[in-house]
N, C-alpha and C. Protein backbone atom coordinates (compact mmCIF):
# COMPACT_ATOMS: atom_id res chain seq x y z
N UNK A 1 145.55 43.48 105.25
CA UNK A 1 146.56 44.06 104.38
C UNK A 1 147.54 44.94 105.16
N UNK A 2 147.05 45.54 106.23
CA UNK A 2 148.24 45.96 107.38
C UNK A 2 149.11 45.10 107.66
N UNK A 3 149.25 43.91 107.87
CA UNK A 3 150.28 43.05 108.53
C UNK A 3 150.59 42.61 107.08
N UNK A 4 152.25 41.80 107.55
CA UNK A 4 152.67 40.50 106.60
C UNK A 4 153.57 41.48 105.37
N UNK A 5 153.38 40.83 104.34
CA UNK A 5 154.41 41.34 102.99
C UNK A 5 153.58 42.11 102.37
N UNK A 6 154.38 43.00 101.06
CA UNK A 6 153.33 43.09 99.99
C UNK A 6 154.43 42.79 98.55
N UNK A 7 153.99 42.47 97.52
CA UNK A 7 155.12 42.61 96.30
C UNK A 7 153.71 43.58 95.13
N UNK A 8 154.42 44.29 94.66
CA UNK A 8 153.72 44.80 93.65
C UNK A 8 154.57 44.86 92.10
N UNK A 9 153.11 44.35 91.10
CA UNK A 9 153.84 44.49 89.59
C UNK A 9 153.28 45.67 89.10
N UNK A 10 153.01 45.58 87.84
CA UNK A 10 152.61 46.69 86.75
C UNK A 10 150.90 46.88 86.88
N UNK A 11 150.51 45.78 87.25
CA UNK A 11 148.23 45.65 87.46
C UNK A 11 148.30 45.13 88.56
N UNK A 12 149.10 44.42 89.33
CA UNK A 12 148.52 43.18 90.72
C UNK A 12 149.40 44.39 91.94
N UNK A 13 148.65 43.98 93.16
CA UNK A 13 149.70 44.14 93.79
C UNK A 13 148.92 43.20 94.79
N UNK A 14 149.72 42.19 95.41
CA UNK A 14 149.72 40.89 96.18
C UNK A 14 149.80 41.15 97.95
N UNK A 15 149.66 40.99 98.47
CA UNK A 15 149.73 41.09 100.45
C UNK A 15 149.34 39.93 101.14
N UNK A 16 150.57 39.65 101.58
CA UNK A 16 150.45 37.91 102.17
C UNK A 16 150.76 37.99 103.72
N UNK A 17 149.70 37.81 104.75
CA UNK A 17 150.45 37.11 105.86
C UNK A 17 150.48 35.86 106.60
N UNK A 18 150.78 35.52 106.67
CA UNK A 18 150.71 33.99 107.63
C UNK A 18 150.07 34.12 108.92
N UNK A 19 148.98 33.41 108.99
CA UNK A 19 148.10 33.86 110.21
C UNK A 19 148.62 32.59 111.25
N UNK A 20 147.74 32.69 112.00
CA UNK A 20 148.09 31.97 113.09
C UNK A 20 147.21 30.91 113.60
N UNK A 21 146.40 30.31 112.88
CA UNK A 21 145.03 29.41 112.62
C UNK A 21 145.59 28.35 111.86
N UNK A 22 144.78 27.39 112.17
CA UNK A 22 145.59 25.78 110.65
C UNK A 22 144.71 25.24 110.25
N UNK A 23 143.85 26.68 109.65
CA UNK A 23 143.13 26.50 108.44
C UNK A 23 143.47 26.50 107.05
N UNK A 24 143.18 26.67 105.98
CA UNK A 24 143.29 26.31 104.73
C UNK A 24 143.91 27.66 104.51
N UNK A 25 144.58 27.81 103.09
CA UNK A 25 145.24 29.28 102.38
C UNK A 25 143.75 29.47 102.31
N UNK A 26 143.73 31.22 102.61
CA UNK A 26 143.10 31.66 102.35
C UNK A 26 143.17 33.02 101.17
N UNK A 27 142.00 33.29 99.89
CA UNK A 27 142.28 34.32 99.39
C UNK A 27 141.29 35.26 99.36
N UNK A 28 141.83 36.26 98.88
CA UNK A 28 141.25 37.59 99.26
C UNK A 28 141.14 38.44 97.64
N UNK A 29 139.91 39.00 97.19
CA UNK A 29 140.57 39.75 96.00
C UNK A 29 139.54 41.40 95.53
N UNK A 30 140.51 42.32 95.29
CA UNK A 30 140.09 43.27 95.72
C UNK A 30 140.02 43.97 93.85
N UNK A 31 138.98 44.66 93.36
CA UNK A 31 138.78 44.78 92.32
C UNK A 31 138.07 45.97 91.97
N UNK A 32 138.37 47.00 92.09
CA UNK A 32 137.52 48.35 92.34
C UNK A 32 137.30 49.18 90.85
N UNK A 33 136.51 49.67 90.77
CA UNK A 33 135.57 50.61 89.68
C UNK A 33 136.78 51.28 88.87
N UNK A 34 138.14 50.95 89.48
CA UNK A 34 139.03 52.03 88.60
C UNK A 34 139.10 50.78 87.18
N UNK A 35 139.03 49.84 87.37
CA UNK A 35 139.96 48.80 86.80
C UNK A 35 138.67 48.83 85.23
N UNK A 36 137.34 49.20 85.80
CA UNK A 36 136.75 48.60 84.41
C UNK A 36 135.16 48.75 84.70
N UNK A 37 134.28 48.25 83.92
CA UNK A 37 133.07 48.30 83.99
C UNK A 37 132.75 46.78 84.83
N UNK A 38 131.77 46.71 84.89
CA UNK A 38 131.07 45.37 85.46
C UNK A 38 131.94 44.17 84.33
N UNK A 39 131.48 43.90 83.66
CA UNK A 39 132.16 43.42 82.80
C UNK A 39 133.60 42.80 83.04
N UNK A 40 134.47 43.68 82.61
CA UNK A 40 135.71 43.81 83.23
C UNK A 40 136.23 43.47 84.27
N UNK A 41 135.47 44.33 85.38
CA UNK A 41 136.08 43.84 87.18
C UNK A 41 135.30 41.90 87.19
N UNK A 42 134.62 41.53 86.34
CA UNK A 42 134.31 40.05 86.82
C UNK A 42 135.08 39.30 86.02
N UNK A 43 135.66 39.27 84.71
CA UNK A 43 136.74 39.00 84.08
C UNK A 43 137.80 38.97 84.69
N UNK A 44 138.25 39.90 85.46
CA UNK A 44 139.28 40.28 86.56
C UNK A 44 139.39 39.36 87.48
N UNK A 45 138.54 39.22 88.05
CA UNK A 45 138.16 38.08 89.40
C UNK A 45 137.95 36.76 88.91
N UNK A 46 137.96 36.52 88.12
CA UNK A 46 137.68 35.28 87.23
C UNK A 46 138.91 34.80 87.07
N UNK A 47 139.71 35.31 86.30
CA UNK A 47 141.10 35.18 85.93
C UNK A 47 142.08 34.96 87.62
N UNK A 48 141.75 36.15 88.25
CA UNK A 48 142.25 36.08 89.61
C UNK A 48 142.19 34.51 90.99
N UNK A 49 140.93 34.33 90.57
CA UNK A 49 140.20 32.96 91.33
C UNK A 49 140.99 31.81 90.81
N UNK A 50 141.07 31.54 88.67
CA UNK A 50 141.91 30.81 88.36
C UNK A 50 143.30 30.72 89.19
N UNK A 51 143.84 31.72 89.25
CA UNK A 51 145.61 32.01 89.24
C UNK A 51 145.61 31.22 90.65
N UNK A 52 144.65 31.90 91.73
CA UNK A 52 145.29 31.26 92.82
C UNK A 52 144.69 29.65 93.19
N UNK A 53 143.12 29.20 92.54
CA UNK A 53 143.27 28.15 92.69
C UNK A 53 144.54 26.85 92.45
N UNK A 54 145.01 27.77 91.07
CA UNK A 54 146.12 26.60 90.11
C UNK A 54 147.31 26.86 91.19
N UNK A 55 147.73 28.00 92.32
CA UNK A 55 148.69 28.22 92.26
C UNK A 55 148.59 27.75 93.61
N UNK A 56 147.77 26.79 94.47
CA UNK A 56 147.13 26.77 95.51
C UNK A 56 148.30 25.98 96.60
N UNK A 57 148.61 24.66 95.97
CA UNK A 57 149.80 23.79 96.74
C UNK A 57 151.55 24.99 96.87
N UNK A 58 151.03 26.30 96.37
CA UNK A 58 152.43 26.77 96.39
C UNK A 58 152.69 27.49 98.25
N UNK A 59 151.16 27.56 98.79
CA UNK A 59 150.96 28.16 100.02
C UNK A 59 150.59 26.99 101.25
N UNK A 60 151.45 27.91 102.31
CA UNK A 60 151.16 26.74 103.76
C UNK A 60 149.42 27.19 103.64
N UNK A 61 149.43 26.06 104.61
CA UNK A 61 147.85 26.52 104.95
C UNK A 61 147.52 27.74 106.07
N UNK A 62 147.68 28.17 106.65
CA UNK A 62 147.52 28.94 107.43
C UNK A 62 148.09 30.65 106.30
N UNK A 63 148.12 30.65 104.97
CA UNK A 63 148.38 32.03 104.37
C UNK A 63 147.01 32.72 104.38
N UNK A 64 147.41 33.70 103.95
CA UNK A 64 145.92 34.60 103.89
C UNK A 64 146.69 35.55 102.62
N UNK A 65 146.01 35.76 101.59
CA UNK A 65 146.55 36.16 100.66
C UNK A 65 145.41 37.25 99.95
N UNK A 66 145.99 38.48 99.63
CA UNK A 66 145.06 39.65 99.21
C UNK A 66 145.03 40.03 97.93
N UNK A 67 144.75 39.93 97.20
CA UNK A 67 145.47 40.04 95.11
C UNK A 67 144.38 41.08 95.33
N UNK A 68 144.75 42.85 94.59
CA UNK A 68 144.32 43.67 93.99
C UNK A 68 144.78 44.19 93.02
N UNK A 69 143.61 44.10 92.10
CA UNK A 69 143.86 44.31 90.62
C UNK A 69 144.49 46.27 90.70
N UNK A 70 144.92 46.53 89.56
CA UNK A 70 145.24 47.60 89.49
C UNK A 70 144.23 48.22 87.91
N UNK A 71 144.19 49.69 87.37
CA UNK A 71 143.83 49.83 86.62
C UNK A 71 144.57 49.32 85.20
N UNK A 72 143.64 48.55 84.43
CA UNK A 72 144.40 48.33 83.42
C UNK A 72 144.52 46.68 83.58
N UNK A 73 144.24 46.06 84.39
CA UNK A 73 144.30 44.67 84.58
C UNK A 73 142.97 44.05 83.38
N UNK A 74 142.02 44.84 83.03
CA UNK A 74 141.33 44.06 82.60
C UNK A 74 141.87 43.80 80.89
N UNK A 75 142.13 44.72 80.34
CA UNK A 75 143.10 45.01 79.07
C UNK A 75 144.31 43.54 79.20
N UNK A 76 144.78 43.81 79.88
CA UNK A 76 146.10 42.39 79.53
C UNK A 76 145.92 40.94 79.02
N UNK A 77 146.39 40.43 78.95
CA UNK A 77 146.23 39.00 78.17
C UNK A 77 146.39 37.85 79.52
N UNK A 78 146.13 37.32 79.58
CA UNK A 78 146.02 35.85 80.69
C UNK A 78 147.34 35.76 80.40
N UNK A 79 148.51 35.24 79.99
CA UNK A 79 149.70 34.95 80.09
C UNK A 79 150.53 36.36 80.89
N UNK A 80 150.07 37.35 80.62
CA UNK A 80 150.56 38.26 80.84
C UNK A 80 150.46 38.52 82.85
N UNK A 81 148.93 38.42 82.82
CA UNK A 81 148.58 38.09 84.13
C UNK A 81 149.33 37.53 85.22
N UNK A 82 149.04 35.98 84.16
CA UNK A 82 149.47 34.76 85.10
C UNK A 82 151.11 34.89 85.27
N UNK A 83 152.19 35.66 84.80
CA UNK A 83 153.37 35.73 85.17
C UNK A 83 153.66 37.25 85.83
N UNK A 84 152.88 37.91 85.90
CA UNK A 84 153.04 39.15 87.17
C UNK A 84 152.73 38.40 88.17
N UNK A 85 151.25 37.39 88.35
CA UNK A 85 151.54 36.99 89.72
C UNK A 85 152.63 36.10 90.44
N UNK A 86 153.30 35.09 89.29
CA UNK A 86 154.17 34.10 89.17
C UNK A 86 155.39 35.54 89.84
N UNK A 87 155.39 36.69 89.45
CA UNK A 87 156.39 37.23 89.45
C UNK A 87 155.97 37.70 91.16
N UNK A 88 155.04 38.17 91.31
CA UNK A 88 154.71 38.83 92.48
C UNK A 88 154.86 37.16 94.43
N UNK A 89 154.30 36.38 93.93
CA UNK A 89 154.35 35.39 94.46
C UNK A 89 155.99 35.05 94.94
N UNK A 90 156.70 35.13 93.41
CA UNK A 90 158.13 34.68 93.77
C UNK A 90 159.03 35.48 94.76
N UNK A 91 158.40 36.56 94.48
CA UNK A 91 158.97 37.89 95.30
C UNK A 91 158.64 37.94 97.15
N UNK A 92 157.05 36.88 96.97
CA UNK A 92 157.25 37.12 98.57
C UNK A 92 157.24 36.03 99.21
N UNK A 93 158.00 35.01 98.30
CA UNK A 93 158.40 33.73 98.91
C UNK A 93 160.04 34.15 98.99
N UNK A 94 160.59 34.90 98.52
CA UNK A 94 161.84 35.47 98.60
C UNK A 94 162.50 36.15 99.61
N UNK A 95 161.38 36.63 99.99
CA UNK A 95 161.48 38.07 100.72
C UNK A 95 161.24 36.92 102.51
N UNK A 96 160.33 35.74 102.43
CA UNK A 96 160.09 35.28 103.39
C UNK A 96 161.62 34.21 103.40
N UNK A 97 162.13 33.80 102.86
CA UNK A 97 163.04 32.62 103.13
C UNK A 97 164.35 33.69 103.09
């Protein structure tokens, strides 16, 4: 999470760098005690695992990608989710081209 981009929304905040290996995207997801009970933080990661599997052909292979939830991520609705990261993603394909 030191190197590369970061984009942050309102619950996600995203950190992408392009490594230097030509292995597969890789993800990363970070989900800490602020966000919720047990419960919650696996709901979190659940939802999180979805987003980037579906969102998977959008990354070279060699990304390495970090999604941490923020407090309050577990409360939101899946649509709501899935377009902060849509939003966060767009931002650091933006920021890279």
């Amino acid at each position: 999470m030191k190197f590369g981009r970061k984009a942050s929304t309102d619950h996600l905040v995203v950190y992408m760098n392009q490594g230097n290996g030509s292995g597969k995207a890789r993800f990363g997801f970070v989900v800490g005690k602020t966000v919720g009970n047990a419960v919650e933080r696996n709901l979190v990661k659940r939802r999180a695992r979805s987003l980037a599997k579906n969102n998977l052909s959008l990354f070279s292979d060699n990304s390495d990608l970090v999604i941490r939830a923020l407090p309050g991520t577990a409360q939101i609705s899946w649509q709501t989710l899935s377009s902060e990261f849509d939003k966060a993603i767009a931002s650091l394909k933006a920021v890279k081209a």
